[in-house]
PDB file of N, CA and C in Angstrom:
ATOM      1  N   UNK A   1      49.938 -52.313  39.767  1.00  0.00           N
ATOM      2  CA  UNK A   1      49.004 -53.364  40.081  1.00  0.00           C
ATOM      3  C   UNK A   1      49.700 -54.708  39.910  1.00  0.00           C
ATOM      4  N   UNK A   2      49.889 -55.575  41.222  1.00  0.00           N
ATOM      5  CA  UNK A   2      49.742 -56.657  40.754  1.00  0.00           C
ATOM      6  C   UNK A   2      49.811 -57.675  39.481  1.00  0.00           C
ATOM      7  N   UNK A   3      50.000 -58.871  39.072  1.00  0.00           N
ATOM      8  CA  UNK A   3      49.396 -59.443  37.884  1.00  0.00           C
ATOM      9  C   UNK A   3      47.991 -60.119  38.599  1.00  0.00           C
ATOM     10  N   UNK A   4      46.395 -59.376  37.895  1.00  0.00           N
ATOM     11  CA  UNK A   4      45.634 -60.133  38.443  1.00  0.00           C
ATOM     12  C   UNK A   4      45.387 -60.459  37.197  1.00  0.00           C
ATOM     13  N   UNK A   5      44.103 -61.022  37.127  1.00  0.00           N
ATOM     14  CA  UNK A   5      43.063 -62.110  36.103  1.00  0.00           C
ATOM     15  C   UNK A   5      42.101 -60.928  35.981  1.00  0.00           C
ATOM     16  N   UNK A   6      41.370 -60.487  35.135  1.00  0.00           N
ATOM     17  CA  UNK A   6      40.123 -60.189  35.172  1.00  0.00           C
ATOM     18  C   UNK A   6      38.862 -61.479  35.232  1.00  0.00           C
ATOM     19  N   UNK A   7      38.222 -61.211  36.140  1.00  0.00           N
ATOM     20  CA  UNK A   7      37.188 -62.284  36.760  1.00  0.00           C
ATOM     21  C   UNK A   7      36.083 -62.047  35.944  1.00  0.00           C
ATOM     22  N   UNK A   8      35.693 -60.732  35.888  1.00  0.00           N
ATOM     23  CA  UNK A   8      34.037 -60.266  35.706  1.00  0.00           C
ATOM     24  C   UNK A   8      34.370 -58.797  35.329  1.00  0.00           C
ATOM     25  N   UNK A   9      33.046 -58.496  35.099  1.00  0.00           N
ATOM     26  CA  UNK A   9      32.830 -56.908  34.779  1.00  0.00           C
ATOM     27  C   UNK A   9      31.225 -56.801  35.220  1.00  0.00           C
ATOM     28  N   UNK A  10      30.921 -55.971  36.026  1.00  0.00           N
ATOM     29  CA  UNK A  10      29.336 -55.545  36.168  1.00  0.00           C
ATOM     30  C   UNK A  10      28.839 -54.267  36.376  1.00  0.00           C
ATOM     31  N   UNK A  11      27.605 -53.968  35.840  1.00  0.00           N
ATOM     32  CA  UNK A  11      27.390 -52.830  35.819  1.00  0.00           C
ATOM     33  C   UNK A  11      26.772 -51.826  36.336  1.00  0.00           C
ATOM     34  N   UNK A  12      26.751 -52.399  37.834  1.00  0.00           N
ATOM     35  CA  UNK A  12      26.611 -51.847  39.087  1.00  0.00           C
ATOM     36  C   UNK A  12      27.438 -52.051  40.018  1.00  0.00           C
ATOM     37  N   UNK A  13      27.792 -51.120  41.283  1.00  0.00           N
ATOM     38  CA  UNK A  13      28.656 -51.234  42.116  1.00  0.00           C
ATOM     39  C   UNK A  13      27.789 -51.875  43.041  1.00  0.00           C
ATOM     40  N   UNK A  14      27.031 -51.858  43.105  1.00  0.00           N
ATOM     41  CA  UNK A  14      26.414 -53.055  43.905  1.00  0.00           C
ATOM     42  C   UNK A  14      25.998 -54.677  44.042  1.00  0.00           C
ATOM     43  N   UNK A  15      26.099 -54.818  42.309  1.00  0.00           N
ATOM     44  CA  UNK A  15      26.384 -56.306  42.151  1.00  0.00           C
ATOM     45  C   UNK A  15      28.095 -56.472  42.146  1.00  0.00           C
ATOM     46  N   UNK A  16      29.192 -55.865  42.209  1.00  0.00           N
ATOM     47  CA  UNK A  16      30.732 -56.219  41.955  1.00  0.00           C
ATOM     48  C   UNK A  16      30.677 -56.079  43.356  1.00  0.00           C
ATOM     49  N   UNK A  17      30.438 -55.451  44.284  1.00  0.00           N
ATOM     50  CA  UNK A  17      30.452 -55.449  45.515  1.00  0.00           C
ATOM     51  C   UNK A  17      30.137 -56.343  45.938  1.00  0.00           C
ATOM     52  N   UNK A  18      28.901 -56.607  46.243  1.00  0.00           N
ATOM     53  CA  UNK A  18      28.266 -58.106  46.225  1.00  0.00           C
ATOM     54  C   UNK A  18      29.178 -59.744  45.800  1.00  0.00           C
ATOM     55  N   UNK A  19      29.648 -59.592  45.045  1.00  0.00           N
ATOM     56  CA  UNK A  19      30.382 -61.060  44.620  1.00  0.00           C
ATOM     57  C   UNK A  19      32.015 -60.971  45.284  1.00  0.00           C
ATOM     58  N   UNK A  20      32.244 -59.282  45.174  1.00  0.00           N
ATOM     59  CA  UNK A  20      34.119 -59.272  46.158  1.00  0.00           C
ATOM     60  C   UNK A  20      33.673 -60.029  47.572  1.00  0.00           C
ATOM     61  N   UNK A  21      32.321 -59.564  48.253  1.00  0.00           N
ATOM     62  CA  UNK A  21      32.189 -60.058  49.146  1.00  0.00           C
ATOM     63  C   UNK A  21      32.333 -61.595  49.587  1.00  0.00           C
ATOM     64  N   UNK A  22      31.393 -62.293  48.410  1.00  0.00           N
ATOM     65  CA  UNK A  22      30.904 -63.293  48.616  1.00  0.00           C
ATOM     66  C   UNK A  22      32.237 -63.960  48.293  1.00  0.00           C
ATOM     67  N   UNK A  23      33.283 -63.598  47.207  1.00  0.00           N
ATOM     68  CA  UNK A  23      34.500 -64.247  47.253  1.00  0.00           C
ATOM     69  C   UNK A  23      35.631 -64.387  48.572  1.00  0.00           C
ATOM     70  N   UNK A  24      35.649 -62.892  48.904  1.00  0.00           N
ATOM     71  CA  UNK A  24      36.182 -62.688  50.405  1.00  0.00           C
ATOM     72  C   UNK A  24      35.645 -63.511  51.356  1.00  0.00           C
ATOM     73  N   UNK A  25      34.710 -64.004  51.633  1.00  0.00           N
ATOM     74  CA  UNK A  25      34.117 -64.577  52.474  1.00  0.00           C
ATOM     75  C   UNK A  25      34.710 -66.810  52.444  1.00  0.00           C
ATOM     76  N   UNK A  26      34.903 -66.771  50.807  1.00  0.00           N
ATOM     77  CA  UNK A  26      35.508 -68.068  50.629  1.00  0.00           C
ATOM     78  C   UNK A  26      36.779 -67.890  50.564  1.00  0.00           C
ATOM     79  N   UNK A  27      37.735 -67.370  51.097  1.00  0.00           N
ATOM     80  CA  UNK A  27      39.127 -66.864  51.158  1.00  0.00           C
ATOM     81  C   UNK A  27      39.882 -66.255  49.922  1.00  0.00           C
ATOM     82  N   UNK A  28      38.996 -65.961  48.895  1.00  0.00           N
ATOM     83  CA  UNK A  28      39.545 -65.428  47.594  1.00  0.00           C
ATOM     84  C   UNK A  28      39.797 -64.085  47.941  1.00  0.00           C
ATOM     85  N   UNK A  29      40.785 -63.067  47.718  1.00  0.00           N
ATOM     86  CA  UNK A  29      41.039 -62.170  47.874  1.00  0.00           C
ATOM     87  C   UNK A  29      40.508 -61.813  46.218  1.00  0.00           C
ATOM     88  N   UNK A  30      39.757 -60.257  46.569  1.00  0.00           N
ATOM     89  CA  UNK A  30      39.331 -59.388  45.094  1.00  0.00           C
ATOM     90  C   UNK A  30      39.567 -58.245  45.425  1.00  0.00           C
ATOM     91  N   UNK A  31      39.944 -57.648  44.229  1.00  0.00           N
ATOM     92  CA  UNK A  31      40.307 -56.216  43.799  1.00  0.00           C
ATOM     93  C   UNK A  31      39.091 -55.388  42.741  1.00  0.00           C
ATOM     94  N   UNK A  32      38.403 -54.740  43.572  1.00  0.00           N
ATOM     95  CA  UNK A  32      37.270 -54.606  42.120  1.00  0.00           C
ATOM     96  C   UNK A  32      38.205 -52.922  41.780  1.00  0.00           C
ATOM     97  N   UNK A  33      37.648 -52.595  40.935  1.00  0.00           N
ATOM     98  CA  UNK A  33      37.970 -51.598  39.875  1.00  0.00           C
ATOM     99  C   UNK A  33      37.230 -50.958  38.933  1.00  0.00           C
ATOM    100  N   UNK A  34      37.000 -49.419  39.410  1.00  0.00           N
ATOM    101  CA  UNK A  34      35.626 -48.987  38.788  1.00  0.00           C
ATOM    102  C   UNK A  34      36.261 -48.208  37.125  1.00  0.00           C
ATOM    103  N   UNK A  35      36.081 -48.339  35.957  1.00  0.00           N
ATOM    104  CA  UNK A  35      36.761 -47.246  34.958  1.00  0.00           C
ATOM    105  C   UNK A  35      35.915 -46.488  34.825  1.00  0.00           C
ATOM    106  N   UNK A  36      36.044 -45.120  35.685  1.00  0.00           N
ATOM    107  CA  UNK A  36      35.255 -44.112  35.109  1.00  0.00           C
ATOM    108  C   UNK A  36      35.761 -42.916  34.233  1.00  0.00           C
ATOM    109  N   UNK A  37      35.016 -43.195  33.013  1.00  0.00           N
ATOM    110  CA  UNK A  37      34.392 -42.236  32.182  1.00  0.00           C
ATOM    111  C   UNK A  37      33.637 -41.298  32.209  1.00  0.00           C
ATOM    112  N   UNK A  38      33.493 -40.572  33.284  1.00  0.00           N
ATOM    113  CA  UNK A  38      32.565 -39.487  33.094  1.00  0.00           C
ATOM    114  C   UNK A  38      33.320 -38.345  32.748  1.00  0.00           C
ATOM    115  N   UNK A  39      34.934 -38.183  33.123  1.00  0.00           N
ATOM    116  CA  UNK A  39      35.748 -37.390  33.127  1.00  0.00           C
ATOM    117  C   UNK A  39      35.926 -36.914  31.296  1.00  0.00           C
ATOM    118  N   UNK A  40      35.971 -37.673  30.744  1.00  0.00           N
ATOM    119  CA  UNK A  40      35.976 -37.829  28.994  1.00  0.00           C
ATOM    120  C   UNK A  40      34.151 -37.511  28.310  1.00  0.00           C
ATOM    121  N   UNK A  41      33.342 -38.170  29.293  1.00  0.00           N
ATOM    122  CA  UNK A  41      32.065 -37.702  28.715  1.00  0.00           C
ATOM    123  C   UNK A  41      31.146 -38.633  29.883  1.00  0.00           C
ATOM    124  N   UNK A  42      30.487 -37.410  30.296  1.00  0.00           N
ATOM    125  CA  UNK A  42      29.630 -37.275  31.508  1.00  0.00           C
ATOM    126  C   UNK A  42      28.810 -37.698  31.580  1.00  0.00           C
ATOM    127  N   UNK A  43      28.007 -38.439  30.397  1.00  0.00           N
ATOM    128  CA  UNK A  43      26.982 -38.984  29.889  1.00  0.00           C
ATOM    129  C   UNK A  43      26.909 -41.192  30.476  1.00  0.00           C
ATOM    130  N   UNK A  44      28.062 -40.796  30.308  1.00  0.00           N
ATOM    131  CA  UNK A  44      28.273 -42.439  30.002  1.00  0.00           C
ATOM    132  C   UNK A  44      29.173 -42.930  31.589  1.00  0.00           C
ATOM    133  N   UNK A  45      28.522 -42.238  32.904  1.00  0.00           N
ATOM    134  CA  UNK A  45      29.135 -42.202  34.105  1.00  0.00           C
ATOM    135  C   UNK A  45      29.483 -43.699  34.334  1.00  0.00           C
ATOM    136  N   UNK A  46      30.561 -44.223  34.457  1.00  0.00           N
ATOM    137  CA  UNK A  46      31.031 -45.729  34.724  1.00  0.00           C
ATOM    138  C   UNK A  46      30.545 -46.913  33.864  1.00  0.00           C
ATOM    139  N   UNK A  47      30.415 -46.241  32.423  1.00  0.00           N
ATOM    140  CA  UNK A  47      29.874 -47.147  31.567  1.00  0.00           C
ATOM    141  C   UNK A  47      31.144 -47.856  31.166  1.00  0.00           C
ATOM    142  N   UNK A  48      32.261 -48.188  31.533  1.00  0.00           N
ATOM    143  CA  UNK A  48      33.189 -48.977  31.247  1.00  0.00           C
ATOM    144  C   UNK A  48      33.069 -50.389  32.044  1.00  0.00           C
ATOM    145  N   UNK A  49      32.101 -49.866  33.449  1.00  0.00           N
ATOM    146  CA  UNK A  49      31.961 -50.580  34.099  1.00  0.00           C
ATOM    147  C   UNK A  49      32.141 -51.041  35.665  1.00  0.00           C
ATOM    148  N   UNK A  50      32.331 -51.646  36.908  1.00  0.00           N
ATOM    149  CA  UNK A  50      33.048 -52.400  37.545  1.00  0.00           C
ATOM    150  C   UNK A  50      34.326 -53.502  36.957  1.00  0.00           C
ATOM    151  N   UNK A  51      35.090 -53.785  37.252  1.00  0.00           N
ATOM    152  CA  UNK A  51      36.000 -54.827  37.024  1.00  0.00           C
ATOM    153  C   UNK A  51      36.634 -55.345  38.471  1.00  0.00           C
ATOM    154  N   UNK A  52      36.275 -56.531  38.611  1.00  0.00           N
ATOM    155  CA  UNK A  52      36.650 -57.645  39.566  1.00  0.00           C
ATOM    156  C   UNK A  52      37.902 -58.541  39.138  1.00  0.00           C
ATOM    157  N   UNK A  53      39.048 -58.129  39.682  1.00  0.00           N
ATOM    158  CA  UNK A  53      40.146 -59.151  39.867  1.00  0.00           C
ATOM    159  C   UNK A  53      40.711 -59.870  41.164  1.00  0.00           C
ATOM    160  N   UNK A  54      41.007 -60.929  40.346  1.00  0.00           N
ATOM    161  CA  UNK A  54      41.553 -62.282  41.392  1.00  0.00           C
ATOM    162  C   UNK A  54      43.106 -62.485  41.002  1.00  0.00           C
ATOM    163  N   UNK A  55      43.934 -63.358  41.856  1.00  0.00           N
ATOM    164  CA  UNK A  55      44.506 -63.995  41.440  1.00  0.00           C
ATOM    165  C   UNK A  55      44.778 -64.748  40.637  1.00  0.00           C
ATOM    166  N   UNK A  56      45.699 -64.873  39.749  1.00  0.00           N
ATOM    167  CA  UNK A  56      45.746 -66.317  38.619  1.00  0.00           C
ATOM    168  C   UNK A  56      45.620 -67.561  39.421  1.00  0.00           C
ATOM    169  N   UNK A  57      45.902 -67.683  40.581  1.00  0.00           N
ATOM    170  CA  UNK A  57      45.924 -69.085  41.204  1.00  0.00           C
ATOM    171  C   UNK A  57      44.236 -69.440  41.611  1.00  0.00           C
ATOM    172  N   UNK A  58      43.360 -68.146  41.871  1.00  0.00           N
ATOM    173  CA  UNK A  58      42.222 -68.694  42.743  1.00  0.00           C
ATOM    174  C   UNK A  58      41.210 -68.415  41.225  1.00  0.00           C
ATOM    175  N   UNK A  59      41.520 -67.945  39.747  1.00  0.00           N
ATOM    176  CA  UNK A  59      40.961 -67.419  39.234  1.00  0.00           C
ATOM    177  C   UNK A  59      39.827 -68.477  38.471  1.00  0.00           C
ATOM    178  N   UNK A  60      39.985 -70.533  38.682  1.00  0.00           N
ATOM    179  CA  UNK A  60      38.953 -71.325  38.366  1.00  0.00           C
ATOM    180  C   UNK A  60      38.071 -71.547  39.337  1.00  0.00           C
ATOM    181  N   UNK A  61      38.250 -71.498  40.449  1.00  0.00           N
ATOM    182  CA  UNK A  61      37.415 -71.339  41.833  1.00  0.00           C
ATOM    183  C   UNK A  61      36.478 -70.195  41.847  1.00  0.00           C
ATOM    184  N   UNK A  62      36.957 -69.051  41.546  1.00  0.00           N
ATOM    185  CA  UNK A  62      36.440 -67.774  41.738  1.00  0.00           C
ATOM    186  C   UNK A  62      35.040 -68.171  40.679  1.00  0.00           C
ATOM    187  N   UNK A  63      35.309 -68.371  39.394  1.00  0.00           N
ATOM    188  CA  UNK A  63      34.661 -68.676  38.030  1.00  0.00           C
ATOM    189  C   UNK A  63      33.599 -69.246  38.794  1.00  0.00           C
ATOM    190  N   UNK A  64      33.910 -70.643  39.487  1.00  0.00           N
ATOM    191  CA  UNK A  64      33.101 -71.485  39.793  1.00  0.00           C
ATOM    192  C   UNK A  64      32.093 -70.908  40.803  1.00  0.00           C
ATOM    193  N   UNK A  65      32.378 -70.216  41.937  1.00  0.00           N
ATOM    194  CA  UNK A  65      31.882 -69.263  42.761  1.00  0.00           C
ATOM    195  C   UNK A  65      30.987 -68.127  42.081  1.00  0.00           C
ATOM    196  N   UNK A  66      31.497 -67.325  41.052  1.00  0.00           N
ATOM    197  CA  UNK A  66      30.493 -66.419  40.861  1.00  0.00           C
ATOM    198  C   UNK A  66      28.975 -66.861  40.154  1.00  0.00           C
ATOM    199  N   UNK A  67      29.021 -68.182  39.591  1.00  0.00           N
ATOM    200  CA  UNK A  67      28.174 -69.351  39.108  1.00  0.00           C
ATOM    201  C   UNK A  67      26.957 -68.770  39.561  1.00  0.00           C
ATOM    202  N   UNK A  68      27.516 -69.241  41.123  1.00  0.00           N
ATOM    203  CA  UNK A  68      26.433 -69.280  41.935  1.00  0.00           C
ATOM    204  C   UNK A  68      25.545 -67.532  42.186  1.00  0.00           C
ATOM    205  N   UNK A  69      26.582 -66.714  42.195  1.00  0.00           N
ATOM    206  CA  UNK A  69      25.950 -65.298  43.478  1.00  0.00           C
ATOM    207  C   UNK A  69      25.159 -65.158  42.523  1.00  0.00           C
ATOM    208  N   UNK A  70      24.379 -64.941  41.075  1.00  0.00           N
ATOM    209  CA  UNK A  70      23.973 -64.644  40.692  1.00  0.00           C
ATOM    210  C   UNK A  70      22.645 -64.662  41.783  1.00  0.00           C
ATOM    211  N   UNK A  71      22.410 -66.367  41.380  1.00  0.00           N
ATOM    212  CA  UNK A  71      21.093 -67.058  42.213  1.00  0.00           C
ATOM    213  C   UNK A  71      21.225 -66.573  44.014  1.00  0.00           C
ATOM    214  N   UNK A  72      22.310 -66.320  44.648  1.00  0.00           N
ATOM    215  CA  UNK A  72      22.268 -65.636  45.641  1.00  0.00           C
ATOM    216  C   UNK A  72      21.630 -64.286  46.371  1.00  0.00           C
ATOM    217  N   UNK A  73      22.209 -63.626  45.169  1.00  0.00           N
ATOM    218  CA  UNK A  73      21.571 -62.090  44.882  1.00  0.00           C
ATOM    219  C   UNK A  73      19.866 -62.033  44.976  1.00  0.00           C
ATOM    220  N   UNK A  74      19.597 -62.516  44.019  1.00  0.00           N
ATOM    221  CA  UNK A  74      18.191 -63.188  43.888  1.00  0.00           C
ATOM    222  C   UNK A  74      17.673 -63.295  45.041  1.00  0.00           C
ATOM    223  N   UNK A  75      17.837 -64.445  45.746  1.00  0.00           N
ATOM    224  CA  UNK A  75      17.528 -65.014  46.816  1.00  0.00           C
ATOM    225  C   UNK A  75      17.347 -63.732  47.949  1.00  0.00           C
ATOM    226  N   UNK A  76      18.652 -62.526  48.473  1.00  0.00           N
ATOM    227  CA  UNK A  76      18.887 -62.076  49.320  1.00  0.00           C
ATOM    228  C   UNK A  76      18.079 -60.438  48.918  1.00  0.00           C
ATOM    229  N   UNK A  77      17.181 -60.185  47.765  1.00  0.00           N
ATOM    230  CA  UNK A  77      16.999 -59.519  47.476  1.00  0.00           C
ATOM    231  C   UNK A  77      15.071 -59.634  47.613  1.00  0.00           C
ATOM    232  N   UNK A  78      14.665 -60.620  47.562  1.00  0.00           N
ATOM    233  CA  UNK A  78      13.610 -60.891  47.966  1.00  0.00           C
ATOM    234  C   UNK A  78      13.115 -61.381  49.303  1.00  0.00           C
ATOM    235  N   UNK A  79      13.880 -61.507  50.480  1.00  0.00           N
ATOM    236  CA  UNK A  79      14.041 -61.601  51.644  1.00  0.00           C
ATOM    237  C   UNK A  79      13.526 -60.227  51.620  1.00  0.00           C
ATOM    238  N   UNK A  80      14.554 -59.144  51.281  1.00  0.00           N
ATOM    239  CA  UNK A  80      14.251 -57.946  51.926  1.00  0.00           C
ATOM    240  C   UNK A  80      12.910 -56.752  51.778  1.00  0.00           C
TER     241      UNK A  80
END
């Protein structure tokens, strides 16, 4: 791997999905990264998490960017 930054951690693949996007979309390139644990104990399926990495160069932008998707999410989730 790369040297990335760890950006975030979330605990759905649908919110880390959600923000690679929304970063991809502002030219940040992301690497998300699921640690699964179920293999060690089956109980606790991806309880390590999602993990979202950036670049060290885009990694105060990104910060500043994920600010926002929270309130995005929100927004695009009550539309539907």
């Amino acid at each position: 791997m790369k040297d990335l930054d760890l950006l975030a951690t979330y605990q759905t693949e649908f919110e880390a999905e959600f923000v690679r996007t929304k970063l991809e979309r502002e030219g940040i390139e992301a690497m998300l990264e699921a640690e699964d644990l179920s293999a060690m104990m089956p109980s606790l399926d991806y309880a390590g998490g999602y993990h979202l990495y950036v670049e060290p160069e885009d990694l105060k932008r990104a910060q500043e960017l994920i600010a926002t998707a929270d309130d995005d999410l929100l927004e695009e989730l009550d539309e539907a």
